[in-house]
PDB file of N, CA and C in Angstrom:
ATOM      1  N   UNK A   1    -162.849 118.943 -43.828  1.00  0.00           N
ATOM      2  CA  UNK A   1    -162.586 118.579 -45.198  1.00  0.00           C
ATOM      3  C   UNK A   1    -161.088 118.576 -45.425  1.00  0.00           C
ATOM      4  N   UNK A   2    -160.590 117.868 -46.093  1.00  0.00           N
ATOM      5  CA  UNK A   2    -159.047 117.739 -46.384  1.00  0.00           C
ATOM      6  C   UNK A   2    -159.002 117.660 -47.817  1.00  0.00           C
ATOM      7  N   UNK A   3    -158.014 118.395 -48.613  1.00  0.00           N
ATOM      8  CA  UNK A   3    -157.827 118.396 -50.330  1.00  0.00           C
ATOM      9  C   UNK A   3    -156.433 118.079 -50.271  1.00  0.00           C
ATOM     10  N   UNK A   4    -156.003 117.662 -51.199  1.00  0.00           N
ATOM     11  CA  UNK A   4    -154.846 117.602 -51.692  1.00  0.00           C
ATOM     12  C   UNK A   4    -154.641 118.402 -53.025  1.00  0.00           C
ATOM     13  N   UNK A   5    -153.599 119.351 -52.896  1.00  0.00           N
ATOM     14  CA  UNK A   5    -153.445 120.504 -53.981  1.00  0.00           C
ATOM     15  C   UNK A   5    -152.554 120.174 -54.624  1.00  0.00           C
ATOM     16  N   UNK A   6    -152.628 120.284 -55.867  1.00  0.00           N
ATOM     17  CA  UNK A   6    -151.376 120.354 -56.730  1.00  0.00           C
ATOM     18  C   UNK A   6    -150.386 121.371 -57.164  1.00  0.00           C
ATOM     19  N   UNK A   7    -149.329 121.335 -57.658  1.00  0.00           N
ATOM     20  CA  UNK A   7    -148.299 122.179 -57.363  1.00  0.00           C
ATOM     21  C   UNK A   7    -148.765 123.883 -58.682  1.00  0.00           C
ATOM     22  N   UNK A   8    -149.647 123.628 -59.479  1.00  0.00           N
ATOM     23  CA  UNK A   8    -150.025 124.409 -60.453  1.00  0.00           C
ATOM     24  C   UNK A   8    -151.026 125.207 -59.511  1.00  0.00           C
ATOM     25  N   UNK A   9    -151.494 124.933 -58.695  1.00  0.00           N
ATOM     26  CA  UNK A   9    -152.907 125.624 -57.900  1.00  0.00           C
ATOM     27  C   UNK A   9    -151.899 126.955 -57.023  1.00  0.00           C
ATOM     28  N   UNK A  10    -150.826 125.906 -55.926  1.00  0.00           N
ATOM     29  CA  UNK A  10    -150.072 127.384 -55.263  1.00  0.00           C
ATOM     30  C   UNK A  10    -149.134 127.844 -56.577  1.00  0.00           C
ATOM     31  N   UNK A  11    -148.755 127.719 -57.319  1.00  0.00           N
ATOM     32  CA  UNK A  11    -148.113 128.927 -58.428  1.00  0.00           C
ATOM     33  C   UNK A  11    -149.490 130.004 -58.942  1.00  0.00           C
ATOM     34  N   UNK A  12    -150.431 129.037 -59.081  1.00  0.00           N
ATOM     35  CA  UNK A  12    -151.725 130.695 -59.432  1.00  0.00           C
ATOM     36  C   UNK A  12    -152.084 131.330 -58.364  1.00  0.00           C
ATOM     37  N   UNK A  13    -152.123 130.619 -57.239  1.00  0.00           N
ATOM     38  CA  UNK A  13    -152.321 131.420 -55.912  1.00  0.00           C
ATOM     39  C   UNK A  13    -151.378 132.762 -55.759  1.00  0.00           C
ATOM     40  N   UNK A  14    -150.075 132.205 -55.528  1.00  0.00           N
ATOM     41  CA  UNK A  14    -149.252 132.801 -55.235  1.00  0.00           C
ATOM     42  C   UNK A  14    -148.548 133.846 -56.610  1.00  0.00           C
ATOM     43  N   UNK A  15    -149.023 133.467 -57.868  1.00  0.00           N
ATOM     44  CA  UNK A  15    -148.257 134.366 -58.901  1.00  0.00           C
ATOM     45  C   UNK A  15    -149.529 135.293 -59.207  1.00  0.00           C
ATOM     46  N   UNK A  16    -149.915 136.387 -59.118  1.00  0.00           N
ATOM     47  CA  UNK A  16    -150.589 137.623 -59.586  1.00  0.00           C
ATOM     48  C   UNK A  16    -150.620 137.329 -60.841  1.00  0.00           C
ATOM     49  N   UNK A  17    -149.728 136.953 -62.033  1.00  0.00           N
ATOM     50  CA  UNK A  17    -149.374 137.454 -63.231  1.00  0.00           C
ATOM     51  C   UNK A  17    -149.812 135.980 -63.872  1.00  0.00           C
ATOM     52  N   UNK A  18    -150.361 135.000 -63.281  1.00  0.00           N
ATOM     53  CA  UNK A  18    -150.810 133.443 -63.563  1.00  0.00           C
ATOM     54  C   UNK A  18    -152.043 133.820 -64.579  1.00  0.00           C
ATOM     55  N   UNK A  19    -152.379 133.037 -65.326  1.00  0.00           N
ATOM     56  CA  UNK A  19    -153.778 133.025 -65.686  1.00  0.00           C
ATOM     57  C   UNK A  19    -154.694 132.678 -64.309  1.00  0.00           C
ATOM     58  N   UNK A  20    -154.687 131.568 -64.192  1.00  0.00           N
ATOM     59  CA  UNK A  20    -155.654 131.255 -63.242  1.00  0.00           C
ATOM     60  C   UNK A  20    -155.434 131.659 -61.729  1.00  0.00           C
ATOM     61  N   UNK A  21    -154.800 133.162 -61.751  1.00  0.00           N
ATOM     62  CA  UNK A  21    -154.565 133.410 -60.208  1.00  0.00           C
ATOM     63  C   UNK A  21    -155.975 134.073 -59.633  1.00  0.00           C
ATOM     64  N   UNK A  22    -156.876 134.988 -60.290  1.00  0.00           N
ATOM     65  CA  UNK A  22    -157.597 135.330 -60.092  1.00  0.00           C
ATOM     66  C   UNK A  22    -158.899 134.356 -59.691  1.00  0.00           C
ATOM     67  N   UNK A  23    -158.954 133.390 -60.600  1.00  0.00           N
ATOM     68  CA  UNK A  23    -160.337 132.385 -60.428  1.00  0.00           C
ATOM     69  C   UNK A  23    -159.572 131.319 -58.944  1.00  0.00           C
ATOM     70  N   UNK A  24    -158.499 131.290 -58.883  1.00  0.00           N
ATOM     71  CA  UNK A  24    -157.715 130.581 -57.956  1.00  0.00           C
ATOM     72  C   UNK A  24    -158.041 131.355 -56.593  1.00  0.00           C
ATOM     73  N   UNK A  25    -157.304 132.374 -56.413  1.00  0.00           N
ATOM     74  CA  UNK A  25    -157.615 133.117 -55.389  1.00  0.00           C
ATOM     75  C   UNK A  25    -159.163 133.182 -54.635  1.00  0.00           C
ATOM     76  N   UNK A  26    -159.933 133.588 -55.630  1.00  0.00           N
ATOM     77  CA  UNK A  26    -161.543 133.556 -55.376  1.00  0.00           C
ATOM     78  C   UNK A  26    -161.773 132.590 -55.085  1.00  0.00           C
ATOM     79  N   UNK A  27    -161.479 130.975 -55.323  1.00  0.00           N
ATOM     80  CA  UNK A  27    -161.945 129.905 -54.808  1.00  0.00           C
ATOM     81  C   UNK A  27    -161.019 129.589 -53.398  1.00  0.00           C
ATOM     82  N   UNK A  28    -159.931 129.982 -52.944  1.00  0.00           N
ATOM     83  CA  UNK A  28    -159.505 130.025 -51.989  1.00  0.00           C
ATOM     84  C   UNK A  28    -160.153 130.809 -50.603  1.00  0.00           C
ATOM     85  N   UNK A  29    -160.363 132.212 -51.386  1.00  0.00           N
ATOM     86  CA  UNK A  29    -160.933 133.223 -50.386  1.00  0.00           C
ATOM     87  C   UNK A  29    -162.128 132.528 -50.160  1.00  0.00           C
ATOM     88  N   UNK A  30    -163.005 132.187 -50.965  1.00  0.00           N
ATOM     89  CA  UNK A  30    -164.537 132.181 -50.445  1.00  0.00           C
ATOM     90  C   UNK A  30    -164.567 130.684 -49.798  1.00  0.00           C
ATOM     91  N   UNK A  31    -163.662 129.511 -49.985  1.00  0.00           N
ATOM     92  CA  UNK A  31    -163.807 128.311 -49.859  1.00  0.00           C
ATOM     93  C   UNK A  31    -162.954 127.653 -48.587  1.00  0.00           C
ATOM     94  N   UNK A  32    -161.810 128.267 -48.816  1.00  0.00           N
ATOM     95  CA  UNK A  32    -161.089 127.927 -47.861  1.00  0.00           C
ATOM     96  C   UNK A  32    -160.581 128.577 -46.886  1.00  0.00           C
ATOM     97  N   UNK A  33    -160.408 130.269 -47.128  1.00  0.00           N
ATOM     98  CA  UNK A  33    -160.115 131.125 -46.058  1.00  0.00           C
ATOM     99  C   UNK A  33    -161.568 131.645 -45.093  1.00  0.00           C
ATOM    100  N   UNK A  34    -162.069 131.286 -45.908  1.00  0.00           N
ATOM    101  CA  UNK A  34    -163.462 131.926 -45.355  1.00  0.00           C
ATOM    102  C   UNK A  34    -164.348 131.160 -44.760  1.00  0.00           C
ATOM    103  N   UNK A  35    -163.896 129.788 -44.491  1.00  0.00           N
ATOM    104  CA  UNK A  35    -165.115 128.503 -44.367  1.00  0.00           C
ATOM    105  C   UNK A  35    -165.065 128.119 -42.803  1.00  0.00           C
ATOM    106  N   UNK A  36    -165.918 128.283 -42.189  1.00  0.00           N
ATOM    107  CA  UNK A  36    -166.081 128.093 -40.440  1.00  0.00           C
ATOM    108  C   UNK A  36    -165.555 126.618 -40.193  1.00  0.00           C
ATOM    109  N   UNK A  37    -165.441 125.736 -41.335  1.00  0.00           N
ATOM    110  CA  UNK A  37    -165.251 124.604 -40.753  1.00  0.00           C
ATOM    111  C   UNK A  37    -163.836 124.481 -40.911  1.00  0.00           C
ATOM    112  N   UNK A  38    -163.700 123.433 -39.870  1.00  0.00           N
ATOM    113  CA  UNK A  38    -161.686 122.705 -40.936  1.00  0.00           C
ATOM    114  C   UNK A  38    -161.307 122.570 -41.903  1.00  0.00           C
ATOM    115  N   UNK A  39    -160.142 122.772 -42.632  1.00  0.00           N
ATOM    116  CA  UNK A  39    -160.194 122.454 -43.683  1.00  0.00           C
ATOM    117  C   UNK A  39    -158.531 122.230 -43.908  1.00  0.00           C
ATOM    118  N   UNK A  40    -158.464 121.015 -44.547  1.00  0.00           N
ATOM    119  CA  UNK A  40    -156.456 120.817 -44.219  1.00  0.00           C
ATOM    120  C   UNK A  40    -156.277 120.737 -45.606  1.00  0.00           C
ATOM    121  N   UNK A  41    -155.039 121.242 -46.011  1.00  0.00           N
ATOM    122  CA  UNK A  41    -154.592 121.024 -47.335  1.00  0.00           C
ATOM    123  C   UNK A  41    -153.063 120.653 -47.009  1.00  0.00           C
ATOM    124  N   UNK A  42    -153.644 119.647 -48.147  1.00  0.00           N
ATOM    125  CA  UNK A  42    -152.377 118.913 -48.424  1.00  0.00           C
ATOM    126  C   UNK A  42    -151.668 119.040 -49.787  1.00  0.00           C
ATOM    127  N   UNK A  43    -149.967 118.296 -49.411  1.00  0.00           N
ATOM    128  CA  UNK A  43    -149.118 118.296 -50.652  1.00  0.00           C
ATOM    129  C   UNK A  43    -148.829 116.867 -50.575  1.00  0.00           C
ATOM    130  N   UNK A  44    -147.996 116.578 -51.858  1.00  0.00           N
ATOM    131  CA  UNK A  44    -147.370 115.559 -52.005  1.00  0.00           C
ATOM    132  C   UNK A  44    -146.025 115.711 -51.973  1.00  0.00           C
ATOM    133  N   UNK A  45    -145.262 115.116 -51.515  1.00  0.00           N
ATOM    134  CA  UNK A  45    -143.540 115.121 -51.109  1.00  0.00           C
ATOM    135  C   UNK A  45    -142.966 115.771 -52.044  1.00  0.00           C
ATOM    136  N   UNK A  46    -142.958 115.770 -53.354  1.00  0.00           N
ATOM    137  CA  UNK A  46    -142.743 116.121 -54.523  1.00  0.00           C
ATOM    138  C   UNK A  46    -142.376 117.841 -54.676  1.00  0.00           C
ATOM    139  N   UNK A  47    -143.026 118.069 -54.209  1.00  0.00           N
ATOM    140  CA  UNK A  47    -143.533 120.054 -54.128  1.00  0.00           C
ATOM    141  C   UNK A  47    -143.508 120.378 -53.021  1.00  0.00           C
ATOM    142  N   UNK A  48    -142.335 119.631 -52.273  1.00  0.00           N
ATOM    143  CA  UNK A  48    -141.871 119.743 -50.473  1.00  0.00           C
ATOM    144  C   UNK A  48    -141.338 121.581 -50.340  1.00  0.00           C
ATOM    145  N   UNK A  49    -140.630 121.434 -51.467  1.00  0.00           N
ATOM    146  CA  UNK A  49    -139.526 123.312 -51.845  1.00  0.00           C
ATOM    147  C   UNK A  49    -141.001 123.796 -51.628  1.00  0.00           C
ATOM    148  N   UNK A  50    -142.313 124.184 -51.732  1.00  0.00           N
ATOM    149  CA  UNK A  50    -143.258 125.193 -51.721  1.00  0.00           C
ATOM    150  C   UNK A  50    -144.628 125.282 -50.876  1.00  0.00           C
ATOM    151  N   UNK A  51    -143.576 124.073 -49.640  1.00  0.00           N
ATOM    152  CA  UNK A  51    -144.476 123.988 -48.017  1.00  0.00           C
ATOM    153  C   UNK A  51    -143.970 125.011 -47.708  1.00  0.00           C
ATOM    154  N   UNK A  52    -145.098 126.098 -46.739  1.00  0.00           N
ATOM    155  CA  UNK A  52    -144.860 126.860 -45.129  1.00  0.00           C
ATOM    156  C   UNK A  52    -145.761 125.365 -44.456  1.00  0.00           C
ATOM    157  N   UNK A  53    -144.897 124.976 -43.151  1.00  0.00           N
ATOM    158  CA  UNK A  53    -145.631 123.913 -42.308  1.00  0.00           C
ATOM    159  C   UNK A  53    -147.082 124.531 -41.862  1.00  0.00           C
ATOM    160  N   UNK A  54    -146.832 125.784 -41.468  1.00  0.00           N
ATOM    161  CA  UNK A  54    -148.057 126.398 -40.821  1.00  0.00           C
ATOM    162  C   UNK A  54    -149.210 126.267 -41.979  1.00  0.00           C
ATOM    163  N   UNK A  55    -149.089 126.033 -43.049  1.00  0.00           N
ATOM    164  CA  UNK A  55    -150.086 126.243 -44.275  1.00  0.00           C
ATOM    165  C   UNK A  55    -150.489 124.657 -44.878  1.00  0.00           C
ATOM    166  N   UNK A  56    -149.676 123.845 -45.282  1.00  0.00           N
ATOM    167  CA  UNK A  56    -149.571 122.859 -46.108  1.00  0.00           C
ATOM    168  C   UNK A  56    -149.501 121.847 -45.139  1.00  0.00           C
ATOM    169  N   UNK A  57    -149.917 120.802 -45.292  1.00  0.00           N
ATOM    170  CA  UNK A  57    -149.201 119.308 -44.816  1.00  0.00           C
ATOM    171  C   UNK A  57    -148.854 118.448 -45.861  1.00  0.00           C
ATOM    172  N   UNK A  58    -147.377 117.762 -45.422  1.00  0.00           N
ATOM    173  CA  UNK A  58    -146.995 117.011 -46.479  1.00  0.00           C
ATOM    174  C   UNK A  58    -147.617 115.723 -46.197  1.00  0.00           C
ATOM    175  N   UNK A  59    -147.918 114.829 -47.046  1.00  0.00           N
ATOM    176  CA  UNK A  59    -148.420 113.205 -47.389  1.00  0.00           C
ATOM    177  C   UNK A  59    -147.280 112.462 -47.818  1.00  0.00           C
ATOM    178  N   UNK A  60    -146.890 111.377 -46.992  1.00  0.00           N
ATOM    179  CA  UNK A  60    -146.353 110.700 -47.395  1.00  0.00           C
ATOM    180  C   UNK A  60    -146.637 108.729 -47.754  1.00  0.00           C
ATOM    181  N   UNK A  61    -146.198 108.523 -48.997  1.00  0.00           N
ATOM    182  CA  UNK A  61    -146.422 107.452 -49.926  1.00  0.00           C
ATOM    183  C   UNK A  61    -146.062 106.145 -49.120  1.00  0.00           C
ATOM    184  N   UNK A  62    -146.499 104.741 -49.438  1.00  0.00           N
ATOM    185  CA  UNK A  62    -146.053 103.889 -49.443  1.00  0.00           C
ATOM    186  C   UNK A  62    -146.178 103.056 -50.231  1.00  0.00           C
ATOM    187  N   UNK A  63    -145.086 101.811 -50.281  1.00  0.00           N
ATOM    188  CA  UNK A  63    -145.347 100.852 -51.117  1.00  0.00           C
ATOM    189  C   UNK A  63    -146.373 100.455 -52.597  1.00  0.00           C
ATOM    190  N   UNK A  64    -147.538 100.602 -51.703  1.00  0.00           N
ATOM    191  CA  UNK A  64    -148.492 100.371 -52.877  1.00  0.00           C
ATOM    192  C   UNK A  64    -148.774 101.604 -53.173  1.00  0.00           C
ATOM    193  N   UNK A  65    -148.648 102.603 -52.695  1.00  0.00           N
ATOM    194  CA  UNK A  65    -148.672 104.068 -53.653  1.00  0.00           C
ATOM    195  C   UNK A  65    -147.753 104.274 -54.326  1.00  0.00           C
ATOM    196  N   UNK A  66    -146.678 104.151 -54.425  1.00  0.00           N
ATOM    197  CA  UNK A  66    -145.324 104.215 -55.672  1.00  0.00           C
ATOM    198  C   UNK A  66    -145.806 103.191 -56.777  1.00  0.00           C
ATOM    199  N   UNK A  67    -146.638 101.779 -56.196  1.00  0.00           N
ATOM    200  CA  UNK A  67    -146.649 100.863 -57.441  1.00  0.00           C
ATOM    201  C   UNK A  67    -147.522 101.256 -58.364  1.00  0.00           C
ATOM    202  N   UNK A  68    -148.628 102.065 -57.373  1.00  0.00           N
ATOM    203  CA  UNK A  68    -150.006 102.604 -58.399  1.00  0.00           C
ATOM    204  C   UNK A  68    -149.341 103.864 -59.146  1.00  0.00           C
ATOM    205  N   UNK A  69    -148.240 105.137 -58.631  1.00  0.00           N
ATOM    206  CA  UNK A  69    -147.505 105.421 -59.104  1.00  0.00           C
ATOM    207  C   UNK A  69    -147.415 104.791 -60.279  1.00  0.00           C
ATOM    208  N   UNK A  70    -146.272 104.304 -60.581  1.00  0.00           N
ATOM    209  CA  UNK A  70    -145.323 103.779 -61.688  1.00  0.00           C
ATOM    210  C   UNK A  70    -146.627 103.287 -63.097  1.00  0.00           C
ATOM    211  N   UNK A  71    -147.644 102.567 -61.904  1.00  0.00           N
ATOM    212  CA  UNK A  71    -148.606 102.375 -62.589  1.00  0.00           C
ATOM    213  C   UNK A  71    -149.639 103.066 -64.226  1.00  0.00           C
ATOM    214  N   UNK A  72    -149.925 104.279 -63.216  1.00  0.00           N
ATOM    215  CA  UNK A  72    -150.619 105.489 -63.597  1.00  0.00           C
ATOM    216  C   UNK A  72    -149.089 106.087 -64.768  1.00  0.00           C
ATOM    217  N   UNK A  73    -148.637 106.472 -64.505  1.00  0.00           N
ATOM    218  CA  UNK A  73    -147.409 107.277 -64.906  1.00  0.00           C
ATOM    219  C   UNK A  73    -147.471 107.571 -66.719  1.00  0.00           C
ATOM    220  N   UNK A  74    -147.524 106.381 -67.452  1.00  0.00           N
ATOM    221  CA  UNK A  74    -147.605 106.934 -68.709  1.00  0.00           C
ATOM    222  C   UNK A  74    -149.321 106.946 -68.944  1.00  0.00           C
ATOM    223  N   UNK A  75    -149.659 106.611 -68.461  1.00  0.00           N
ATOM    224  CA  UNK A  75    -151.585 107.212 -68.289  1.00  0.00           C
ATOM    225  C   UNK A  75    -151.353 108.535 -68.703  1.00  0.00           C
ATOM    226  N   UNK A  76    -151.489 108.924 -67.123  1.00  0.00           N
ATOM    227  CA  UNK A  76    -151.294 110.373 -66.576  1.00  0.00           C
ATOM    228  C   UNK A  76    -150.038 111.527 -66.389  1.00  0.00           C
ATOM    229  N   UNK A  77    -149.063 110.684 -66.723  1.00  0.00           N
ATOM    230  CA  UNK A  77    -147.947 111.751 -66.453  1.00  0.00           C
ATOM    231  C   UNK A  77    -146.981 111.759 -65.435  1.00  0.00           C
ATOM    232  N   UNK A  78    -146.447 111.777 -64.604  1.00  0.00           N
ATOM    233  CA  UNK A  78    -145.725 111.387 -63.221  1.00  0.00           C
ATOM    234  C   UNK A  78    -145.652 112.217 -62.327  1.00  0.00           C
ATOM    235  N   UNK A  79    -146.525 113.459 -62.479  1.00  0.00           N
ATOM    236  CA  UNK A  79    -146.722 114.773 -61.457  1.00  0.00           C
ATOM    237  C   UNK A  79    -148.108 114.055 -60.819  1.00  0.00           C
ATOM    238  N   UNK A  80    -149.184 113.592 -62.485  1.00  0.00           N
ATOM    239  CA  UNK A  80    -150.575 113.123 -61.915  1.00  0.00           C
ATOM    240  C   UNK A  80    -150.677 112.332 -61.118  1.00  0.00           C
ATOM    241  N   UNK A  81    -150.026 111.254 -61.482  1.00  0.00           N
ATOM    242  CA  UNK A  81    -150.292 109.588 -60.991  1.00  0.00           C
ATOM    243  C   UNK A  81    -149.775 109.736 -59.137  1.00  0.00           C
ATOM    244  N   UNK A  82    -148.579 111.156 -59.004  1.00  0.00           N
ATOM    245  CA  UNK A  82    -148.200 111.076 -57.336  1.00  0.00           C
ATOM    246  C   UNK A  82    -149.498 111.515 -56.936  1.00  0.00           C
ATOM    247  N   UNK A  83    -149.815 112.431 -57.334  1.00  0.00           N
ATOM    248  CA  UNK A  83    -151.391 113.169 -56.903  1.00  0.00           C
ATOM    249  C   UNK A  83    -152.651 111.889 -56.484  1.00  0.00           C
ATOM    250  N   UNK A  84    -152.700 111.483 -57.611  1.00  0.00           N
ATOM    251  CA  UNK A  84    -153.780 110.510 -57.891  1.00  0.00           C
ATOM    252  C   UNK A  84    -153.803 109.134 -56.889  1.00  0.00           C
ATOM    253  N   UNK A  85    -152.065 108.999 -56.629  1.00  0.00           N
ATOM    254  CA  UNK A  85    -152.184 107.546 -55.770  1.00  0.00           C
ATOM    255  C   UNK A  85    -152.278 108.260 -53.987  1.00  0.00           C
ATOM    256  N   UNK A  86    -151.785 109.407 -54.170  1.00  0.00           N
ATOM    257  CA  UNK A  86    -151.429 109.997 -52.285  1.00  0.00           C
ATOM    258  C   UNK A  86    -153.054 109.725 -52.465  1.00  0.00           C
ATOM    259  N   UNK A  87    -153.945 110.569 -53.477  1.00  0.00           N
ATOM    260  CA  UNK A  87    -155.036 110.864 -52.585  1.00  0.00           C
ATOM    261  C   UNK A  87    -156.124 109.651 -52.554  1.00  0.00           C
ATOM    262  N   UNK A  88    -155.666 109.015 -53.320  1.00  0.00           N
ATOM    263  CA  UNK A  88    -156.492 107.669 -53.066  1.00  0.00           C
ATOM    264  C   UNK A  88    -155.947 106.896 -51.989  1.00  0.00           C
ATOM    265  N   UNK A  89    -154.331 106.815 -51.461  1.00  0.00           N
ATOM    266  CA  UNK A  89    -154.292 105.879 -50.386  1.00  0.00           C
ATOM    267  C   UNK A  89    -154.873 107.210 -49.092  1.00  0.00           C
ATOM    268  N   UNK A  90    -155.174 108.282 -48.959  1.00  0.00           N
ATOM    269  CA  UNK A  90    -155.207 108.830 -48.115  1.00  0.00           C
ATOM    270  C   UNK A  90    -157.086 109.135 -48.223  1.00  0.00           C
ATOM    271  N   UNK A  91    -157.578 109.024 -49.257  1.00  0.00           N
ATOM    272  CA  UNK A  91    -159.050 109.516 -49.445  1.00  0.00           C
ATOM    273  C   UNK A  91    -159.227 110.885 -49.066  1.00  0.00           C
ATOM    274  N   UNK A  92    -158.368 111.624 -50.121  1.00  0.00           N
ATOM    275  CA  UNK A  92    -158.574 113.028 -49.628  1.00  0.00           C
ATOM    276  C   UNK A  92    -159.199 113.339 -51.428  1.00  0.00           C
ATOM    277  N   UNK A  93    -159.858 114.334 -51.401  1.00  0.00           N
ATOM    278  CA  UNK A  93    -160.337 115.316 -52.891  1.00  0.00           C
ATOM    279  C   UNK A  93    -158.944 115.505 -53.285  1.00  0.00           C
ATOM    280  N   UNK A  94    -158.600 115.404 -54.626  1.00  0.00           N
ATOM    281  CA  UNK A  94    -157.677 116.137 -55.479  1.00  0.00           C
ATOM    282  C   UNK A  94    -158.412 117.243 -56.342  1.00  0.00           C
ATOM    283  N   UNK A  95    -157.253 118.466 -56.315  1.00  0.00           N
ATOM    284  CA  UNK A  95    -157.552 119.221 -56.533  1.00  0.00           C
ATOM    285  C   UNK A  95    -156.703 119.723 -57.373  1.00  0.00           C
ATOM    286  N   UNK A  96    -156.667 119.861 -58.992  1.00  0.00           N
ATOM    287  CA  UNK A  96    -155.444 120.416 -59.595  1.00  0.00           C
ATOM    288  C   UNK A  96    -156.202 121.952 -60.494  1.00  0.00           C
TER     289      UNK A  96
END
């Protein structure tokens, strides 16, 4: 299985003092640390500052993902629309 995470998911992971670090954590532990199968998580270039390589893989965009980008952008916002186009040119789950 491969997800693509958004940059709000590792701040609750990683911040104790998050609201959603607790319900975060628990879906990590039981889902992803704990799961016999593969499981790759991904980032988007964007939230490069809060890769360990050993943990994260970065995704990188092209062409028609910047246009669906620019696209999406006042839709969704310009954090969403990178999310939304990586994981559609890549067909991975988004996960925010």
């Amino acid at each position: 299985m491969s997800i693509l995470i958004d940059t709000g998911v590792l701040y609750a992971y990683f911040n104790p003092f998050d609201a959603y670090h607790d319900t975060v954590k628990n879906l990590f532990d039981t889902y992803v640390f704990n799961d016999e199968n593969v499981l790759f998580l991904f980032v988007n270039p964007t939230i490069v500052n809060l890769v360990q390589e050993d943990v994260l893989l970065v995704l990188d965009g092209d062409k028609d993902s910047v246009l669906r980008q620019i696209g999406l952008t006042n839709h969704l916002g310009a954090a969403d629309a990178v999310n939304v186009s990586m994981a559609s040119l890549y067909g991975r789950t988004y996960f925010t």
